[in-house]
C-alpha atoms as a PDB file:
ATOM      1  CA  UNK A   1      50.483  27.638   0.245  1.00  0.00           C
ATOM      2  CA  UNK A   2      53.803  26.437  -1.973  1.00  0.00           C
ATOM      3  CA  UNK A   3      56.995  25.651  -0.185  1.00  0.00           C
ATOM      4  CA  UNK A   4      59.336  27.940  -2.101  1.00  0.00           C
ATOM      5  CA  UNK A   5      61.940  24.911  -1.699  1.00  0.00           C
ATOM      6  CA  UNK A   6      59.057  23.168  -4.358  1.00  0.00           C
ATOM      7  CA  UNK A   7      58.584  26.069  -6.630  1.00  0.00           C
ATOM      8  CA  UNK A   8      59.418  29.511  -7.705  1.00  0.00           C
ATOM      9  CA  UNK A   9      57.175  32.363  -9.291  1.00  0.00           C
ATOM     10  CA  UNK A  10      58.791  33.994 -12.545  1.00  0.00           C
ATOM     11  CA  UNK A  11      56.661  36.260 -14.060  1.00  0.00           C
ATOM     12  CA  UNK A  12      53.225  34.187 -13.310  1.00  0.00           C
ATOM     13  CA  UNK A  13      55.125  30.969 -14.103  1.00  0.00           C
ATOM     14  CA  UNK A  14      55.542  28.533 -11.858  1.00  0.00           C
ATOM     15  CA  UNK A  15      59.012  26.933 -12.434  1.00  0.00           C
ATOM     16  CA  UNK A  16      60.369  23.476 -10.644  1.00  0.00           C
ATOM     17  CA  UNK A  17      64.328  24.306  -8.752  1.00  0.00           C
ATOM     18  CA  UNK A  18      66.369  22.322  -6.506  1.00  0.00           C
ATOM     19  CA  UNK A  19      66.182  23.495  -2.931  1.00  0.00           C
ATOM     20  CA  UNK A  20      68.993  25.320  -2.957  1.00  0.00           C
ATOM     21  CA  UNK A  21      68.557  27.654  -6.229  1.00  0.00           C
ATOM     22  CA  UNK A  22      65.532  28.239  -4.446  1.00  0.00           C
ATOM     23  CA  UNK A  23      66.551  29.477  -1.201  1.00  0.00           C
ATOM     24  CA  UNK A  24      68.722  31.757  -3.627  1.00  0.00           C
ATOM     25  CA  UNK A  25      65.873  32.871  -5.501  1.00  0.00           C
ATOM     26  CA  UNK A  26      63.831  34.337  -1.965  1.00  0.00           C
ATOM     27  CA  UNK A  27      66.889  35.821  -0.522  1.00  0.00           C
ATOM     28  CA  UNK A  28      67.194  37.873  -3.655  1.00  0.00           C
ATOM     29  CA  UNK A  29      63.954  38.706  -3.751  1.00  0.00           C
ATOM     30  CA  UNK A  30      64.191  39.953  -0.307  1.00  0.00           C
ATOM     31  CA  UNK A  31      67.634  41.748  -0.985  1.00  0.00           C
ATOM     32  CA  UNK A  32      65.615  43.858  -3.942  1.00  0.00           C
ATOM     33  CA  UNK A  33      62.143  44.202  -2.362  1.00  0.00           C
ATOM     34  CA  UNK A  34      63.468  45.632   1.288  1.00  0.00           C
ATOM     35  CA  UNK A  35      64.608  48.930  -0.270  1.00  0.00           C
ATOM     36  CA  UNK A  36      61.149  49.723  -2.220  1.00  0.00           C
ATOM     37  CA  UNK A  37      58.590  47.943  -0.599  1.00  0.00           C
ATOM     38  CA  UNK A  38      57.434  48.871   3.073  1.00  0.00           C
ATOM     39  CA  UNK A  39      58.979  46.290   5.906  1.00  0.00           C
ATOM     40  CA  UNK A  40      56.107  48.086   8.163  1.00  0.00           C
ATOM     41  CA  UNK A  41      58.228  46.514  11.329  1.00  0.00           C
ATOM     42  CA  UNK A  42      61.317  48.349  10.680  1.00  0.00           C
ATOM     43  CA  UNK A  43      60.903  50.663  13.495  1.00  0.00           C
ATOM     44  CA  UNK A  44      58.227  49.049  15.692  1.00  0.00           C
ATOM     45  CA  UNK A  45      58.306  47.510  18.967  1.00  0.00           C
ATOM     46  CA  UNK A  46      55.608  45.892  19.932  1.00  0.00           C
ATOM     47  CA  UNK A  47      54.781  43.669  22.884  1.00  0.00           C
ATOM     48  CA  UNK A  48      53.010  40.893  21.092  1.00  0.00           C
ATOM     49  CA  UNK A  49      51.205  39.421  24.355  1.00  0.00           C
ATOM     50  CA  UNK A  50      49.555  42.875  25.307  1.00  0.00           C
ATOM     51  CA  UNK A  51      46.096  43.509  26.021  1.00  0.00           C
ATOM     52  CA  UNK A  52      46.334  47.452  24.817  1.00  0.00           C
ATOM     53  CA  UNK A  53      45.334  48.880  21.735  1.00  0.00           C
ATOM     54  CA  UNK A  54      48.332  50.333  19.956  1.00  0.00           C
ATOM     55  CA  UNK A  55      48.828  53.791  19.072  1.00  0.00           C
ATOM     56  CA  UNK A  56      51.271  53.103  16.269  1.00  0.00           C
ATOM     57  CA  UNK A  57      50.566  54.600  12.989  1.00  0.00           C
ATOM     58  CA  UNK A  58      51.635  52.496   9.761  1.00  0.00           C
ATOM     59  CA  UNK A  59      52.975  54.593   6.899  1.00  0.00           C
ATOM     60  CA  UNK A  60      52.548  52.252   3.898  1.00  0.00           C
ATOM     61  CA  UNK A  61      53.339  54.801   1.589  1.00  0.00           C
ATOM     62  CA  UNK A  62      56.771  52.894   0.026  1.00  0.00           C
ATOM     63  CA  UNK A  63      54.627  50.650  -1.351  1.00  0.00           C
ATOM     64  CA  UNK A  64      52.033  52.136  -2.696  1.00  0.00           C
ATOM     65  CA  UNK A  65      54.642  54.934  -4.461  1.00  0.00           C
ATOM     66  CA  UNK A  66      56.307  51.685  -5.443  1.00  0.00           C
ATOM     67  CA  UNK A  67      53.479  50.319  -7.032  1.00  0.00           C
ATOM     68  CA  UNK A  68      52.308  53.519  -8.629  1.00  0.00           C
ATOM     69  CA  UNK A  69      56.482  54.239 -10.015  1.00  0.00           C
ATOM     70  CA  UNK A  70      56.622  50.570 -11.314  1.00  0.00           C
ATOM     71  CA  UNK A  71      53.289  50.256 -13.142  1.00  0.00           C
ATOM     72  CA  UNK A  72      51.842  54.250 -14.118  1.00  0.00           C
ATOM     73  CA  UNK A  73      48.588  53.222 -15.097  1.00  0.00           C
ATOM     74  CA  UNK A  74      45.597  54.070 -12.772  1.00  0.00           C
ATOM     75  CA  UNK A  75      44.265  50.919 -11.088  1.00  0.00           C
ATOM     76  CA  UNK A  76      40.832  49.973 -12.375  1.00  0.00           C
ATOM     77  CA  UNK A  77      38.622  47.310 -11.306  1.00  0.00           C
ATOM     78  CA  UNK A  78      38.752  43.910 -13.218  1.00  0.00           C
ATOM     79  CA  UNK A  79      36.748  41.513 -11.253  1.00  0.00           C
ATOM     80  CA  UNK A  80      33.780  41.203  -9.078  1.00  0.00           C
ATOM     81  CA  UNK A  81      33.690  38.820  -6.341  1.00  0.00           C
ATOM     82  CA  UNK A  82      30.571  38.664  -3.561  1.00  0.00           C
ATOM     83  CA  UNK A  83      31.815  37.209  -0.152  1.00  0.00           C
ATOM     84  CA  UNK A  84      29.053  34.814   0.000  1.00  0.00           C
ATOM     85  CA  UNK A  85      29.572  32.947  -3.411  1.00  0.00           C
ATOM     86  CA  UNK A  86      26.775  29.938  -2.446  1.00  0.00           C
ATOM     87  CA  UNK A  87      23.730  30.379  -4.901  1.00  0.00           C
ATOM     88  CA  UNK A  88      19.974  30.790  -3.800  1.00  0.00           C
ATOM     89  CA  UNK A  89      16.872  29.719  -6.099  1.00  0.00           C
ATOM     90  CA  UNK A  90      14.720  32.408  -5.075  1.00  0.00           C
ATOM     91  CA  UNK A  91      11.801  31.610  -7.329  1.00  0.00           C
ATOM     92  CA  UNK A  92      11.361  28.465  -4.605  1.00  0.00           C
ATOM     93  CA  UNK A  93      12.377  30.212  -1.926  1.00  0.00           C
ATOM     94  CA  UNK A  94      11.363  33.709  -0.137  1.00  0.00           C
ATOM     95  CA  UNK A  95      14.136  36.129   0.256  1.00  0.00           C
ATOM     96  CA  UNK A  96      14.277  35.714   3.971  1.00  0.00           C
ATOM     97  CA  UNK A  97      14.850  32.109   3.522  1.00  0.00           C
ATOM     98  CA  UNK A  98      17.027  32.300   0.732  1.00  0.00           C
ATOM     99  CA  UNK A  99      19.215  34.836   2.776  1.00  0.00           C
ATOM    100  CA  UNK A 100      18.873  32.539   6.241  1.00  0.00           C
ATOM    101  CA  UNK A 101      20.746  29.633   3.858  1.00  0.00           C
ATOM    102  CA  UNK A 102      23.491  31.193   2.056  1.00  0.00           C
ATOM    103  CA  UNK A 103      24.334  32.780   5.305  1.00  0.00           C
ATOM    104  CA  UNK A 104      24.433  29.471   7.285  1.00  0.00           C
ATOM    105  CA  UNK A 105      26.333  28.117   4.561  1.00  0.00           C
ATOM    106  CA  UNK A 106      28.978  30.715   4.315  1.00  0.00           C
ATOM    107  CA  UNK A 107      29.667  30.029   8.494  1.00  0.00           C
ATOM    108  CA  UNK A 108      29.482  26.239   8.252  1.00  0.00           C
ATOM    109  CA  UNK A 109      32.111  25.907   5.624  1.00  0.00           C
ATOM    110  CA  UNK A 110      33.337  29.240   4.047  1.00  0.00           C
ATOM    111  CA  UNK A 111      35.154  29.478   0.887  1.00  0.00           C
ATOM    112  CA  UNK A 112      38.419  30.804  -0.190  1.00  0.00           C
ATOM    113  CA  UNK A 113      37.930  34.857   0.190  1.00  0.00           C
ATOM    114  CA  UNK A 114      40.153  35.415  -2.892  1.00  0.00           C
ATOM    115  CA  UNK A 115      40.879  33.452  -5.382  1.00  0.00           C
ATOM    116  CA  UNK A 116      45.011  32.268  -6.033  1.00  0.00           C
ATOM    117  CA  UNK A 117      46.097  35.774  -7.667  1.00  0.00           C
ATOM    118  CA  UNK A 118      48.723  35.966 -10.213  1.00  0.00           C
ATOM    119  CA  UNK A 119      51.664  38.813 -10.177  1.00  0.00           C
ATOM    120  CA  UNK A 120      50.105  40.236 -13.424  1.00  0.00           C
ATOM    121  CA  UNK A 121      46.611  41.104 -10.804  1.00  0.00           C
ATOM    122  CA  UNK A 122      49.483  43.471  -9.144  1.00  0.00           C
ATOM    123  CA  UNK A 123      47.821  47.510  -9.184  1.00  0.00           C
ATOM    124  CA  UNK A 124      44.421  46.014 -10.379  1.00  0.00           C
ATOM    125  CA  UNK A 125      41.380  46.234  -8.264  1.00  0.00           C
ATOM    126  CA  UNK A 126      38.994  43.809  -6.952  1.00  0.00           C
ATOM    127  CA  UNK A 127      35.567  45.127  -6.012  1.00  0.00           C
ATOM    128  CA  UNK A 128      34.163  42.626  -3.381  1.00  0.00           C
ATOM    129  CA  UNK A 129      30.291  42.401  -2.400  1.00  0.00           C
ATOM    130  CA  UNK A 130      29.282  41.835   1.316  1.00  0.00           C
ATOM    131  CA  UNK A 131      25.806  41.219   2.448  1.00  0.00           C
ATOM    132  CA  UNK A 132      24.902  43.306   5.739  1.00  0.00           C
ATOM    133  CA  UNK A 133      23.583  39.551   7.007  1.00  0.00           C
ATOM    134  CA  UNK A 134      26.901  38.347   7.136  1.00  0.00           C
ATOM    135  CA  UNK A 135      28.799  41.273   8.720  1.00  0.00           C
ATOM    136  CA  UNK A 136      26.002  41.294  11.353  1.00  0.00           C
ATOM    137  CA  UNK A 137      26.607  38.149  12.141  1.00  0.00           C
ATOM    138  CA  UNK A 138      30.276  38.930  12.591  1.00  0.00           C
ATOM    139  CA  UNK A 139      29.671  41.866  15.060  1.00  0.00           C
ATOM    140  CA  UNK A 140      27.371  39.698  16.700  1.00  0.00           C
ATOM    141  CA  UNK A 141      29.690  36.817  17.570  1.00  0.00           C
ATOM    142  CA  UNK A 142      33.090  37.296  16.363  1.00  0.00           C
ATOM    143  CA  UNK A 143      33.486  33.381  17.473  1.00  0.00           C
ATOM    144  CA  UNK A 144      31.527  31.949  15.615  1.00  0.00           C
ATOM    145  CA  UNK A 145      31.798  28.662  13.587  1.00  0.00           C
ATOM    146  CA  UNK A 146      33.141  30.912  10.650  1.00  0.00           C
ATOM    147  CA  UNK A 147      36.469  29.010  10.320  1.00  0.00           C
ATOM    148  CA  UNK A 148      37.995  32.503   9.227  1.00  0.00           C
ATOM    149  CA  UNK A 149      36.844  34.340  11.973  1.00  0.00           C
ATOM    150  CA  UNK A 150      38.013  31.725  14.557  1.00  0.00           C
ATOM    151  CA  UNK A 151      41.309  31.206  13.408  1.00  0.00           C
ATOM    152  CA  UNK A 152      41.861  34.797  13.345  1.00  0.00           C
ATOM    153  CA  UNK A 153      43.241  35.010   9.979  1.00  0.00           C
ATOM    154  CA  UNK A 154      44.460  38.905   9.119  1.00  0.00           C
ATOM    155  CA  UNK A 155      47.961  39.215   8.749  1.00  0.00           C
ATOM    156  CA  UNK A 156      49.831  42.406   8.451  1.00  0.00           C
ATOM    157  CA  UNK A 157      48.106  46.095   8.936  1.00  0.00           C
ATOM    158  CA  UNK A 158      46.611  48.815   6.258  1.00  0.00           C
ATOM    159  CA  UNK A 159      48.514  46.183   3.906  1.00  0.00           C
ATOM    160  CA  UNK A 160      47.217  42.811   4.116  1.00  0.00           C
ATOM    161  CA  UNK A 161      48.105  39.188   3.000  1.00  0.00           C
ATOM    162  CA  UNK A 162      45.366  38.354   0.126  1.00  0.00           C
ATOM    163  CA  UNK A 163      44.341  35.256   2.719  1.00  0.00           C
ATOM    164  CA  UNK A 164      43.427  37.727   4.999  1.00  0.00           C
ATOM    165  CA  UNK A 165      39.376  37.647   5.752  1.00  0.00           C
ATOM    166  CA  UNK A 166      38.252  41.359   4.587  1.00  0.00           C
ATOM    167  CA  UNK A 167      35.683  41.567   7.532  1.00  0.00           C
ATOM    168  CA  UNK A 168      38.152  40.628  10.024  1.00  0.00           C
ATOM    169  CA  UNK A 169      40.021  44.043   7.388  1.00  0.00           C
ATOM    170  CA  UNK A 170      37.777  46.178   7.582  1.00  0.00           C
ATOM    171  CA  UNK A 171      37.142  45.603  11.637  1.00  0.00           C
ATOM    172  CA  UNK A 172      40.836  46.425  12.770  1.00  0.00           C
ATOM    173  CA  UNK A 173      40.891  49.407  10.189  1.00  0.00           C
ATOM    174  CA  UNK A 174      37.888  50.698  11.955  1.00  0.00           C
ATOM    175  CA  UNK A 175      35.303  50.731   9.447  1.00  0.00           C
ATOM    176  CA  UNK A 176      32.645  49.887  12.144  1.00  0.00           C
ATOM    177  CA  UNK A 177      33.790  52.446  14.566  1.00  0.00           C
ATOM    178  CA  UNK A 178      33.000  55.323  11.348  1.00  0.00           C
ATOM    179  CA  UNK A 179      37.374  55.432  11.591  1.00  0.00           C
ATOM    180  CA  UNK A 180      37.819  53.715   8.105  1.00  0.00           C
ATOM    181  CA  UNK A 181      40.903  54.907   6.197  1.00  0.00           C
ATOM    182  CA  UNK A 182      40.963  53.992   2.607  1.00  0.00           C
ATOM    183  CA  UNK A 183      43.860  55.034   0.068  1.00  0.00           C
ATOM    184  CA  UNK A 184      41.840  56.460  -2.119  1.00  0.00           C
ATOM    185  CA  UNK A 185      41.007  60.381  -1.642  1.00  0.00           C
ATOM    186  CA  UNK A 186      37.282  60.806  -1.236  1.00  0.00           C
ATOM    187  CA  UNK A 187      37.025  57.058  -1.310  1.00  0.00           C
ATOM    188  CA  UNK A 188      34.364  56.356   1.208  1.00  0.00           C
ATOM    189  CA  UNK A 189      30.619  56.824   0.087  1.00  0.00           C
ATOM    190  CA  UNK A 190      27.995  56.501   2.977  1.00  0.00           C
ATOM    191  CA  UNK A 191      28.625  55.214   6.355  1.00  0.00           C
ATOM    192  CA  UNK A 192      28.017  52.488   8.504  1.00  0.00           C
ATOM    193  CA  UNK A 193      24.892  52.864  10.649  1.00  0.00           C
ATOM    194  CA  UNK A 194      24.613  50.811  13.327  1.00  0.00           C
ATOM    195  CA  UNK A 195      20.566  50.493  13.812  1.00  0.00           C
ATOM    196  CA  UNK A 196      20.346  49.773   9.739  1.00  0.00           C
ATOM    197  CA  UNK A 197      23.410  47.963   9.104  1.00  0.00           C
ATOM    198  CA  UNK A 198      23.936  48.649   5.082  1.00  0.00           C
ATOM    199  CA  UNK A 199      25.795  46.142   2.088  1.00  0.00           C
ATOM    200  CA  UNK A 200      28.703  47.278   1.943  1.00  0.00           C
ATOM    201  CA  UNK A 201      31.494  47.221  -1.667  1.00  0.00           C
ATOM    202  CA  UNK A 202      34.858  47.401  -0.948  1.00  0.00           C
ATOM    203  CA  UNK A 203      37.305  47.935  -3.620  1.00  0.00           C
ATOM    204  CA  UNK A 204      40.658  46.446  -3.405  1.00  0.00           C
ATOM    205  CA  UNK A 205      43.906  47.319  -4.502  1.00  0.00           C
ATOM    206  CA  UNK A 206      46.415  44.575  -4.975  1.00  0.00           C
ATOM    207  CA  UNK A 207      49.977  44.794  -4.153  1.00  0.00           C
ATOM    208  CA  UNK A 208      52.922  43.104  -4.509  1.00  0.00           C
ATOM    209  CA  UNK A 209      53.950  40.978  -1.572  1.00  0.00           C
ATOM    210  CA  UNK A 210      56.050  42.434   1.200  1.00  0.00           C
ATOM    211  CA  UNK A 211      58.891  41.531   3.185  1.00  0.00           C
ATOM    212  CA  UNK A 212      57.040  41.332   6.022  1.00  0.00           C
ATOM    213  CA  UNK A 213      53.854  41.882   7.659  1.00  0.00           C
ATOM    214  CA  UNK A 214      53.649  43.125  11.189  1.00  0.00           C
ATOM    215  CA  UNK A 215      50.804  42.993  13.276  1.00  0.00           C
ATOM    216  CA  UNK A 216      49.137  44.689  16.201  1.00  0.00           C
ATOM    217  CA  UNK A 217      45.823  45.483  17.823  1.00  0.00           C
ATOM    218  CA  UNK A 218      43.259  48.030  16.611  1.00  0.00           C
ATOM    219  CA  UNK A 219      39.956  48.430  17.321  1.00  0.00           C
ATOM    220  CA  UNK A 220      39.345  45.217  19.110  1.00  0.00           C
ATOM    221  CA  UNK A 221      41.163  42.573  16.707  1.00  0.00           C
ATOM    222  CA  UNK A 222      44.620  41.745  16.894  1.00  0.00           C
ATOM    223  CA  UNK A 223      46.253  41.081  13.418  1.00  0.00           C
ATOM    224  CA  UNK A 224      48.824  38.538  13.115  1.00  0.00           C
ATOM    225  CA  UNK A 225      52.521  38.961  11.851  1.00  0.00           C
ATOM    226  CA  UNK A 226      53.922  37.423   9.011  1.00  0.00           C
ATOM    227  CA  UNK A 227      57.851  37.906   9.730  1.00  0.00           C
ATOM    228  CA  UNK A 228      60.341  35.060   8.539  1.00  0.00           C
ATOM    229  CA  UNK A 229      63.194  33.766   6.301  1.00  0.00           C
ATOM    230  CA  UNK A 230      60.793  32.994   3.490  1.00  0.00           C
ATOM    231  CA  UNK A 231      58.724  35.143   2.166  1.00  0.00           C
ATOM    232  CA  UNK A 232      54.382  35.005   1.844  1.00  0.00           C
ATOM    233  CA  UNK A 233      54.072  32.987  -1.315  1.00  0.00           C
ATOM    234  CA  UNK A 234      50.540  35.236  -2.169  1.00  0.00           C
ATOM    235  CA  UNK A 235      50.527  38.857  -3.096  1.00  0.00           C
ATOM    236  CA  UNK A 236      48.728  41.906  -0.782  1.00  0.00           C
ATOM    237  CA  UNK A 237      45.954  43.766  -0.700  1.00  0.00           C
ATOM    238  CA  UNK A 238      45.106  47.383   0.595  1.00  0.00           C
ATOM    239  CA  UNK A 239      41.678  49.073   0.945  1.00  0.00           C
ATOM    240  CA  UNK A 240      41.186  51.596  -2.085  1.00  0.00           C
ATOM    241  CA  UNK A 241      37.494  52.368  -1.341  1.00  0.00           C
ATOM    242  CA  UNK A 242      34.557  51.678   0.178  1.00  0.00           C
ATOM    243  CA  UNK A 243      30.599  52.270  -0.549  1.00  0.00           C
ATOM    244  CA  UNK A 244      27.691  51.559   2.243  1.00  0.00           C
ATOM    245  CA  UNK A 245      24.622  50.528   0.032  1.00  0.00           C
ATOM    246  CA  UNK A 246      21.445  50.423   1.913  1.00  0.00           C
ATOM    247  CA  UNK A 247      18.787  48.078   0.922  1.00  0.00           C
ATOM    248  CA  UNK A 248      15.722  50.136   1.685  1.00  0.00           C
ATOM    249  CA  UNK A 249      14.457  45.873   2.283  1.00  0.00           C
ATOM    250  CA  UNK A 250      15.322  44.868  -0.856  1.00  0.00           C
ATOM    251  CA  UNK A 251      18.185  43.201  -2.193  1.00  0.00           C
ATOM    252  CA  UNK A 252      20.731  45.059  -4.723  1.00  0.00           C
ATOM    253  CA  UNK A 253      21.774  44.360  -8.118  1.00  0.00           C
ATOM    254  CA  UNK A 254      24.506  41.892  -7.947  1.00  0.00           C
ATOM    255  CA  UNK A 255      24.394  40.211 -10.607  1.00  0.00           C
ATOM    256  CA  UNK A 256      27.851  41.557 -11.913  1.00  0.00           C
ATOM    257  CA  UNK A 257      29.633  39.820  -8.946  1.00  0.00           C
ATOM    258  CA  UNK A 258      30.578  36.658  -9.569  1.00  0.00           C
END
């Protein structure tokens, strides 16, 4: 992430300032953001060394009529990512195989989730591919040597930094409890079954980035805060929808995710 005493974001332009215009430049863009976009920690109080599963519901509706005010059109989806980006040959290798080394590959060393995502992504949707393999795994053993999973890295709640890992999303909004809640009406097709764990595509909504993110625990997983004098330097994300794709044993059609 950039120091926002090295560089400032103008309109997806990245523009060189002294230290000082640019401690100007983030305390105006706090001043302007705090009245339309949702500082979800306004009116919490939460004990951040607790063991208990909070009870505290997040309105993040400022933002999202924010978002929908500023930019009128309908979100639609303009790129196609898979969580597990590695490639498999499977005209040498069986499908099994194939599956058993992308998946140990994606744990060993995992790639960025999303890509660095410009302001003009902002009320755009991102429709993300995950394997059942992988989220398996996760339930499995949350600690495992995925680096993303074991550093815990989910910041915020309903609205999310866009570094935060979308499994470790979709487990503290509940998804694998059948308790998902998505922003989109009638946005959740299917549902996760526990004996035949289905694909699942998640479509995300991309926000602008807030003044804070606050934290707490839900449904086993603690998000983390992000609450400071500078702001996050990447944008947010919220879950539109969501679709549980079984594979009936065979692998779907992904070859439009890239």
């Amino acid at each position: 992430m950039t120091s926002a005493t090295e560089t400032a974001t103008t309109h997806g332009k990245d523009t060189l300032m002294d230290p000082n215009e640019a401690y100007k430049v983030t305390q105006s863009r706090i001043l302007s953001l705090q009245e339309t976009i949702l500082d979800s920690s306004k009116n919490m109080k939460i004990d951040h060394n607790t063991t208990q599963e909070s009870t505290i519901q997040v309105d993040s509706s400022n933002i999202l009529n924010y978002t929908k005010n500023k930019y009128k059109n309908v979100p639609k989806i303009v790129k196609w990512l898979k969580y597990d980006t590695n490639q498999c040959h499977e005209d040498t290798l069986s499908t099994l195989q194939c599956a058993k080394n992308e998946l140990e590959l994606i744990l060993q060393d995992p790639p960025p989730f999303l890509p660095n995502l410009n302001p003009d992504m902002i009320n755009k949707i991102i429709s993300v591919y995950i394997p059942h393999e992988i989220i398996s795994q996760y339930l499995a053993q949350p600690t495992s040597s995925n680096k993303r999973w074991t550093n815990n890295e989910i910041w915020g709640s309903d609205v999310y930094t866009d570094d935060s890992d979308i499994i470790l999303v979709l487990k503290h909004l509940g998804v694998f409890e059948g308790k998902q809640k998505v922003l989109k009406e009638d946005g959740v097709a299917g549902k996760w079954d526990p004996n035949h764990h289905p694909d699942i595509i998640v479509n995300l909504l991309i926000l602008d980035t807030l003044q804070a993110y606050q934290g707490f625990k839900r449904y086993g997983i603690r998000s983390r805060d992000w609450v400071g004098p500078q702001l996050h330097d990447g944008l947010s994300y919220a879950v539109h929808s969501i679709e549980f794709k079984p594979r009936d044993f065979e692998y779907i059609n992904t070859s439009s995710w890239v």
